[in-house]
C-alpha atoms as a PDB file:
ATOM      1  CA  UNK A   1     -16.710  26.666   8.800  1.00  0.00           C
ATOM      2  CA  UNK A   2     -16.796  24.165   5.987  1.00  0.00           C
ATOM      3  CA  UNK A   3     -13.311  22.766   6.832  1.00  0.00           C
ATOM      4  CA  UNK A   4     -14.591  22.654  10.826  1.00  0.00           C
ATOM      5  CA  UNK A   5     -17.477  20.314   9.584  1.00  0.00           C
ATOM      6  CA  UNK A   6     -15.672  18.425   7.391  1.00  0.00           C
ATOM      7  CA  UNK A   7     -13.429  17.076  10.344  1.00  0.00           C
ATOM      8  CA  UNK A   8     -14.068  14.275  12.172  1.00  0.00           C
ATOM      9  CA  UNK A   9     -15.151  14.937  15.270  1.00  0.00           C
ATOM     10  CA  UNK A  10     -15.545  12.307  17.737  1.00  0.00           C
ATOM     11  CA  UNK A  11     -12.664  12.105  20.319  1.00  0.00           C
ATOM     12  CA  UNK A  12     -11.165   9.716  23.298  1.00  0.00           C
ATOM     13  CA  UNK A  13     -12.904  10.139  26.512  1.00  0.00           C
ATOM     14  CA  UNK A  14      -9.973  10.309  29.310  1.00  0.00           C
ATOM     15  CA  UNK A  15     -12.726  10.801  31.837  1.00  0.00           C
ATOM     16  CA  UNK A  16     -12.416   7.392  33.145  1.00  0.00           C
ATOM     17  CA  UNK A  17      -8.911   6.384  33.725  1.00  0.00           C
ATOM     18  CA  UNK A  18      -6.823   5.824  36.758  1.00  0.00           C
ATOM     19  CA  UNK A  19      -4.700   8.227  36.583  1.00  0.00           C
ATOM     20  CA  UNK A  20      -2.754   7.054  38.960  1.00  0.00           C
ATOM     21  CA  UNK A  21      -1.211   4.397  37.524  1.00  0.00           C
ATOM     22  CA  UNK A  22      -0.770   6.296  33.813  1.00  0.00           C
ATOM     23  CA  UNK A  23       0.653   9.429  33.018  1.00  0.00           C
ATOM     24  CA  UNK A  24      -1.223  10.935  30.686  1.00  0.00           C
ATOM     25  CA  UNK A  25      -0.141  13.091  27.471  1.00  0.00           C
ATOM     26  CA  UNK A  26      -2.833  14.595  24.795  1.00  0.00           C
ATOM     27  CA  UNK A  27      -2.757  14.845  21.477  1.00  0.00           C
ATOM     28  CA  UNK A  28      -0.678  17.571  20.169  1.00  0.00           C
ATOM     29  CA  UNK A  29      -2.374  17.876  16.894  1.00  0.00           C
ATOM     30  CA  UNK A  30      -6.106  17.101  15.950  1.00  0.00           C
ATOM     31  CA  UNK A  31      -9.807  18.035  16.563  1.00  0.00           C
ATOM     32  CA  UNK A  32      -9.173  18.743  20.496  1.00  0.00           C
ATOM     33  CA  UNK A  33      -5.744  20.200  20.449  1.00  0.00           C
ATOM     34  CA  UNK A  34      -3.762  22.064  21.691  1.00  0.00           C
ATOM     35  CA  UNK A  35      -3.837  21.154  25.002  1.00  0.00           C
ATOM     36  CA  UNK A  36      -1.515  23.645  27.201  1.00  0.00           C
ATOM     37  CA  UNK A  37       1.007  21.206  28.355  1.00  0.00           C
ATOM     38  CA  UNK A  38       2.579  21.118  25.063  1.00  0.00           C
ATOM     39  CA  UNK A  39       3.241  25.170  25.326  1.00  0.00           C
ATOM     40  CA  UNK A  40       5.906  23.833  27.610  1.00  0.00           C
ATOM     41  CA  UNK A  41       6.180  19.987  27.982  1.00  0.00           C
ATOM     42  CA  UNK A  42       9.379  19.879  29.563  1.00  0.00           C
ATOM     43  CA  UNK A  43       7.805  21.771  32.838  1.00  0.00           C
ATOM     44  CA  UNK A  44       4.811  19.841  32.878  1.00  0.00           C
ATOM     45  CA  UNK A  45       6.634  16.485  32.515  1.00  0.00           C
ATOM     46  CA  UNK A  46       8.484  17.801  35.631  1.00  0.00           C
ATOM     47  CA  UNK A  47       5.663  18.902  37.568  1.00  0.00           C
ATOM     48  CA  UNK A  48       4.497  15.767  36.807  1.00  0.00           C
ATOM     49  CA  UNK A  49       7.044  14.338  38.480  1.00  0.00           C
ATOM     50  CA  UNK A  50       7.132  16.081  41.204  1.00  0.00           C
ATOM     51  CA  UNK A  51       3.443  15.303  42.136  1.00  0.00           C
ATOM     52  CA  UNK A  52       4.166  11.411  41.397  1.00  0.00           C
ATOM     53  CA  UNK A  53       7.009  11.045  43.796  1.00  0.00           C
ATOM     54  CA  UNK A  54       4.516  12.732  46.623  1.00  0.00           C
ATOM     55  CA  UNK A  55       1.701  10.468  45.853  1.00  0.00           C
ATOM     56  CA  UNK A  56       3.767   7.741  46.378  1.00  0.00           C
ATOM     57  CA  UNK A  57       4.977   9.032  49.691  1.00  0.00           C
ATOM     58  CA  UNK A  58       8.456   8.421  48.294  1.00  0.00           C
ATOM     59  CA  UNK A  59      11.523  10.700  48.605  1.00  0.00           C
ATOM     60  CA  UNK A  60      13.104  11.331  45.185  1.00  0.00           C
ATOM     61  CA  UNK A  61      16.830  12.166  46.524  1.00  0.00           C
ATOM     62  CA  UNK A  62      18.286  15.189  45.160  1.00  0.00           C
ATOM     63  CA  UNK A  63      17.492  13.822  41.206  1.00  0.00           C
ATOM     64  CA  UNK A  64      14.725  11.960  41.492  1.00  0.00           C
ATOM     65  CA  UNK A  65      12.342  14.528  40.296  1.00  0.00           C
ATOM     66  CA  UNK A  66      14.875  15.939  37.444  1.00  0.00           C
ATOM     67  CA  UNK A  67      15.409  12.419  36.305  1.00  0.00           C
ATOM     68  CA  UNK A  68      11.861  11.437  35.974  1.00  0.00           C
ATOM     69  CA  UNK A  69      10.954  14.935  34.407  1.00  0.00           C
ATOM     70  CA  UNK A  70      13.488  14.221  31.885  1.00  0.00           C
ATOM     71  CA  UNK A  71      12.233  10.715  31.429  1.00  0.00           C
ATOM     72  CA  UNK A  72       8.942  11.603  30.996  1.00  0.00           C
ATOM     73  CA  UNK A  73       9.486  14.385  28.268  1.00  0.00           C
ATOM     74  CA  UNK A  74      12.158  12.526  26.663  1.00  0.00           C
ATOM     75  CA  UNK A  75       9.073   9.918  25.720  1.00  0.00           C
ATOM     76  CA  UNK A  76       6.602  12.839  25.429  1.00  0.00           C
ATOM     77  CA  UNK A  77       8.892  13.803  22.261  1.00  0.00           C
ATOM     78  CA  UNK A  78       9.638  10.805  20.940  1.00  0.00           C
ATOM     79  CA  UNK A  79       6.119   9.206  20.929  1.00  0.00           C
ATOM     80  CA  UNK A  80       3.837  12.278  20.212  1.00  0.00           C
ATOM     81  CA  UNK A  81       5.911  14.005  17.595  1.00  0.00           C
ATOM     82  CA  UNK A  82       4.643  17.451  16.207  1.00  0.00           C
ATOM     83  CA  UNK A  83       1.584  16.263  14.292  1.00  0.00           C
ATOM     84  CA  UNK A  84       0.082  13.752  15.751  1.00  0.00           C
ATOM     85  CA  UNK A  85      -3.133  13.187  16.923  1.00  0.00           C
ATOM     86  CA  UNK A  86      -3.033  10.132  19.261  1.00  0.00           C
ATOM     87  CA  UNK A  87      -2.852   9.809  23.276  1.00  0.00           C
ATOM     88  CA  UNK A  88       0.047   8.673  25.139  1.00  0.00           C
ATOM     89  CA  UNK A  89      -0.316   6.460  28.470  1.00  0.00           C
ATOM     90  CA  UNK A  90       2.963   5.902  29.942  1.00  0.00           C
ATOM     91  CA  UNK A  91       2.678   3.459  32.789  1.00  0.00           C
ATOM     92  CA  UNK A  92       5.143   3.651  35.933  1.00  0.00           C
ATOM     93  CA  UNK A  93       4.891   0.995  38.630  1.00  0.00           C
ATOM     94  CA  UNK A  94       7.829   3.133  40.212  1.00  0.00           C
ATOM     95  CA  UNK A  95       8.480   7.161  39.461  1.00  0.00           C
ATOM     96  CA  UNK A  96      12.210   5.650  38.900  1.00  0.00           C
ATOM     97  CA  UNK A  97      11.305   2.842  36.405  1.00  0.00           C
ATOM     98  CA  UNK A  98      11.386   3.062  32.541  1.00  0.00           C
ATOM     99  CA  UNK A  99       8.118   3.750  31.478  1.00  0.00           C
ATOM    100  CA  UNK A 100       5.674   1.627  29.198  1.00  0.00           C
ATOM    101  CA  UNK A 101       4.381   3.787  26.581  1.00  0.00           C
ATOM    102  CA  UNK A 102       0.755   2.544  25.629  1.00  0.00           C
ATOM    103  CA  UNK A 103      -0.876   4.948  22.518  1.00  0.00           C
ATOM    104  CA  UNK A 104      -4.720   5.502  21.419  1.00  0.00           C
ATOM    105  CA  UNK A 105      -6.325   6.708  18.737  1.00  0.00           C
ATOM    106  CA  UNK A 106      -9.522   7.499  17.025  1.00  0.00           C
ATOM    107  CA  UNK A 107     -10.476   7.199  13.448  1.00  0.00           C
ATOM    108  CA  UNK A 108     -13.724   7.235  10.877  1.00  0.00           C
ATOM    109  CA  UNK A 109     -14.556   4.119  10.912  1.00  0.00           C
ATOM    110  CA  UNK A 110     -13.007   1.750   7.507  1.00  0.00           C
ATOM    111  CA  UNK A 111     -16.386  -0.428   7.168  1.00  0.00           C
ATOM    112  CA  UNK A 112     -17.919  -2.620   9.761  1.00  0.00           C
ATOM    113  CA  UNK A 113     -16.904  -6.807  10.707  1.00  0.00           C
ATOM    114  CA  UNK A 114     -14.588  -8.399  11.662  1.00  0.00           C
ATOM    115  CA  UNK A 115     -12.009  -8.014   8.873  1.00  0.00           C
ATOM    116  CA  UNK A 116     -11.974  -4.453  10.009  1.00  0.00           C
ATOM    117  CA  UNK A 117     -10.820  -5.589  13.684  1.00  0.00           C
ATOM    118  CA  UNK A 118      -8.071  -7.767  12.213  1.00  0.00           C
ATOM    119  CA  UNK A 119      -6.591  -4.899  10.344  1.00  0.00           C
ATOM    120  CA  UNK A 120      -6.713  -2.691  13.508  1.00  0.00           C
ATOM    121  CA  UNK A 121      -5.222  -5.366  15.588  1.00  0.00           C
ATOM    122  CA  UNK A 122      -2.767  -6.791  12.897  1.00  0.00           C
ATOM    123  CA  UNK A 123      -4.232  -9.871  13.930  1.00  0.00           C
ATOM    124  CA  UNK A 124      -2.651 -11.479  10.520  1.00  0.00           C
ATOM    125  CA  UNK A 125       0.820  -9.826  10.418  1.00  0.00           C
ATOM    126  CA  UNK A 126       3.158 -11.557   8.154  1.00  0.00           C
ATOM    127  CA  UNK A 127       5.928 -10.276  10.105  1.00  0.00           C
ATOM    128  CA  UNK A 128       4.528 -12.066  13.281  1.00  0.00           C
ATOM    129  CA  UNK A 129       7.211 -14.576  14.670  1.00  0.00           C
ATOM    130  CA  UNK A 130       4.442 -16.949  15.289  1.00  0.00           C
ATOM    131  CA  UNK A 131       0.773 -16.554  14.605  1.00  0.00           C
ATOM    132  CA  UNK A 132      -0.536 -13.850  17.011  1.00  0.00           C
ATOM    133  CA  UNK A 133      -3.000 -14.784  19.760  1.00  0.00           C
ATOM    134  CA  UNK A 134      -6.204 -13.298  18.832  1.00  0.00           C
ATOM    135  CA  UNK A 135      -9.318 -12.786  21.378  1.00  0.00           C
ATOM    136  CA  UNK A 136     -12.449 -11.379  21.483  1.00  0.00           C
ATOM    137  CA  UNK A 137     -12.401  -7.997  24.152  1.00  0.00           C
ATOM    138  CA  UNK A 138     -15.680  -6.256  24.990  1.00  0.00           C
ATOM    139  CA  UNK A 139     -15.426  -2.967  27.303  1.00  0.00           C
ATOM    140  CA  UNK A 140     -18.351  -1.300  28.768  1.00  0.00           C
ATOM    141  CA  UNK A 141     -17.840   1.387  26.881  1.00  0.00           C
ATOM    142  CA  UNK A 142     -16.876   0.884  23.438  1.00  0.00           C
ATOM    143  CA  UNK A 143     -18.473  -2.273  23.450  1.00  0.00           C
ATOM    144  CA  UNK A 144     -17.751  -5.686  21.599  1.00  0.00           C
ATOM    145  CA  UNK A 145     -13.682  -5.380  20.231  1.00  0.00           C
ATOM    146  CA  UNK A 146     -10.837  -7.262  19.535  1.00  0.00           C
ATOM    147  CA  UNK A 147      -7.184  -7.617  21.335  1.00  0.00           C
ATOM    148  CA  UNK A 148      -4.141  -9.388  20.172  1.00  0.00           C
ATOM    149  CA  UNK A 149      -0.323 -10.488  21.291  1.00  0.00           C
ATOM    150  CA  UNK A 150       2.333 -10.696  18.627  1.00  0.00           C
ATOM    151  CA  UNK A 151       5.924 -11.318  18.244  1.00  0.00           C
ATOM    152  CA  UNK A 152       7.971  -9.338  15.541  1.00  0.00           C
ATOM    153  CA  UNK A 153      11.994  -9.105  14.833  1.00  0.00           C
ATOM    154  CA  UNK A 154      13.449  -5.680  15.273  1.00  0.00           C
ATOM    155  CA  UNK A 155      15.986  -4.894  12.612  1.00  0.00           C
ATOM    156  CA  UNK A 156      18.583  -3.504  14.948  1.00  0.00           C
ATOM    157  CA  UNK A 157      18.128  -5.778  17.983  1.00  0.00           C
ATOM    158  CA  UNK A 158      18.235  -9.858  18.793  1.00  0.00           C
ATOM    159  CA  UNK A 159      15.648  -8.938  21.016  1.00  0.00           C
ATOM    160  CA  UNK A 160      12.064  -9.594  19.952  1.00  0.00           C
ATOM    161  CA  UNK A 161       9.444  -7.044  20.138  1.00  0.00           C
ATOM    162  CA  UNK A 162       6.488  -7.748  21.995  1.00  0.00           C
ATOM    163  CA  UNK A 163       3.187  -6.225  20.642  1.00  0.00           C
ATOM    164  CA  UNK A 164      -0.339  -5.834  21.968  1.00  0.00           C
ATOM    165  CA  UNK A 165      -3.277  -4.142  20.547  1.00  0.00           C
ATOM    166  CA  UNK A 166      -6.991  -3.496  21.193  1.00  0.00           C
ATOM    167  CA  UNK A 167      -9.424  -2.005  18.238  1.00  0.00           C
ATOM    168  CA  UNK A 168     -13.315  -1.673  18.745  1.00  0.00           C
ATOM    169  CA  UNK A 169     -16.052  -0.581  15.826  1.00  0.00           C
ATOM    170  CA  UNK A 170     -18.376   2.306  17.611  1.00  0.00           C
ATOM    171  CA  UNK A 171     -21.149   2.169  15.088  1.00  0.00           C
ATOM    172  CA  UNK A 172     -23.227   4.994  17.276  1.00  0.00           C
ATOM    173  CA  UNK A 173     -20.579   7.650  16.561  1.00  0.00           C
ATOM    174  CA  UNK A 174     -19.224   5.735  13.138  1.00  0.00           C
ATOM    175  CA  UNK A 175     -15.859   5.760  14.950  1.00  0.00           C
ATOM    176  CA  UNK A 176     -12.319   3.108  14.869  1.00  0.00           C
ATOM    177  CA  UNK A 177     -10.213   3.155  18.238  1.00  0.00           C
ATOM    178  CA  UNK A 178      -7.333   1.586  18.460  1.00  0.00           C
ATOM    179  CA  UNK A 179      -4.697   0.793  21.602  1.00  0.00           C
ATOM    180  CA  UNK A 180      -1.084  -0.622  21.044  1.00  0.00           C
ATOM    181  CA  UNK A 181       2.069  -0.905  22.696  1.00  0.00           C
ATOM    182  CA  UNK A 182       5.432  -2.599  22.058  1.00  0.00           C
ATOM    183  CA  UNK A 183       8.119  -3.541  24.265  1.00  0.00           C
ATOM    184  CA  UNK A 184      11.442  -5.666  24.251  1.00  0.00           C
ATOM    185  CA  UNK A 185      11.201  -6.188  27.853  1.00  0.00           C
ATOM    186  CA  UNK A 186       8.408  -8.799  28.224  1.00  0.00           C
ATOM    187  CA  UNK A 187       8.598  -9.322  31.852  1.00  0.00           C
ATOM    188  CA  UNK A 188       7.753  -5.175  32.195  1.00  0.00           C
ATOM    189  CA  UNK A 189       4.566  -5.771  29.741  1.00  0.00           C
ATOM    190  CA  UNK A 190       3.169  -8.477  31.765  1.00  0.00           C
ATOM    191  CA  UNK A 191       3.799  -7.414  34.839  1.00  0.00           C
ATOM    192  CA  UNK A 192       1.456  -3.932  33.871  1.00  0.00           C
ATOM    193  CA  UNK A 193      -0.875  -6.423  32.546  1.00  0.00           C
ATOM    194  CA  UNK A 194      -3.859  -5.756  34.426  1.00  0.00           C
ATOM    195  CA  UNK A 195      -3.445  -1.922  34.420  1.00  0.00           C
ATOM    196  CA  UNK A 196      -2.857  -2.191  30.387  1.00  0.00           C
ATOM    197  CA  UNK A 197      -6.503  -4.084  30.306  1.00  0.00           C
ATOM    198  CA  UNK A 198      -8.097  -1.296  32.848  1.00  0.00           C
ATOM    199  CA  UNK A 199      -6.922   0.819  30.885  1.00  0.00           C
ATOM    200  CA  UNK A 200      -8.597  -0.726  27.485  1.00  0.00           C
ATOM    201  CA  UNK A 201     -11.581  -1.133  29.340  1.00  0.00           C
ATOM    202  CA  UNK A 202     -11.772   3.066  30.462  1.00  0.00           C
ATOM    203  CA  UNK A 203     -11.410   4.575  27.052  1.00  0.00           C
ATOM    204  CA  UNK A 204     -14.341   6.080  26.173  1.00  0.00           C
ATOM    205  CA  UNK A 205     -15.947   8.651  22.766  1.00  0.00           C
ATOM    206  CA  UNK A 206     -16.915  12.099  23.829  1.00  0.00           C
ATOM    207  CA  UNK A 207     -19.056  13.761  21.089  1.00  0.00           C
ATOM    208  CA  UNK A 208     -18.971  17.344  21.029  1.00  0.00           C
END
């Protein structure tokens, strides 16, 4: 019991995103976990697949529901590896398209203002190609935050890596969240621009 109450406890709410435009992956270590579909990703991923492909009323050929299963596991294990304790939103405009991987987490918080947000963000990277944009982000939920864009070099690619993250300070449940995602292919990042801010602006903090 003393180990239970030690933990930190707060989680992400899921409860309000559109899950149709984000496939959605839990933790697989952490206060809430395990969550089932990680007794056996691989089928989920593919029932997954198979449900996204109807909802789009489109018809997946005779691999379109293998290949996106494997997609969609092949990203489950590289971005949630055994241990961790973050979500994984991977965003599809197409069931056939590479997806954009988009990650949250929760945190006790490191100590209220603004310096705080920076961190989060890495609103002062010294690995930034050019200063990063910084802006002010408030959500409904998780109230007054921060979001920024960055450019880094990738040691084994000429292509730069565009980076995006949101952070917010929940003083009522003494809580850090934090959303990032990074991409080479800029034109895929902006184009799921508007879902990537929905999708900032739905996380929520469910307190057990």
């Amino acid at each position: 019991m003393e180990a239970r109450m030690s933990e930190f406890w707060p989680v992400i709410d899921i409860g309000y995103i559109d899950a149709c435009s984000w496939a959605i992956i839990p933790p697989r270590a952490g206060p809430s976990a395990p969550f089932e579909e990680w007794q056996d990703i691989e089928a989920w991923c593919r029932g997954y697949a198979v449900d996204l492909w109807a909802d789009r009323e489109l018809d997946p050929g005779p691999n379109g529901v293998d290949f996106v299963g494997g997609t969609l596991t092949r990203c489950a294990e590289a971005f949630c590896p055994p241990g961790t304790e973050h979500w994984l939103f991977l965003h599809l405009g197409h069931p056939a398209d590479t997806p954009l991987p988009v990650c949250a987490a929760i945190g006790s918080s490191r100590g209220p203002g603004e310096e705080t947000l920076r961190v989060l963000t890495e609103a002062d990277d010294p690995n930034a190609i050019e200063r990063p944009v910084v802006k002010p982000f408030k959500s409904e939920r998780l109230g007054k935050g921060m979001t920024t864009f960055r450019y880094v070099q990738q040691d084994d690619s000429a292509h730069l890596l565009a980076c995006v993250r949101y952070a917010w300070q929940v003083a009522e449940h003494g809580a850090d969240v934090v959303m990032w995602t990074a991409t080479d292919d800029v034109a895929r990042l902006m184009s799921a621009g508007d879902d990537l801010e929905a999708l900032a602006r739905s996380l929520a903090i469910w307190n057990p």
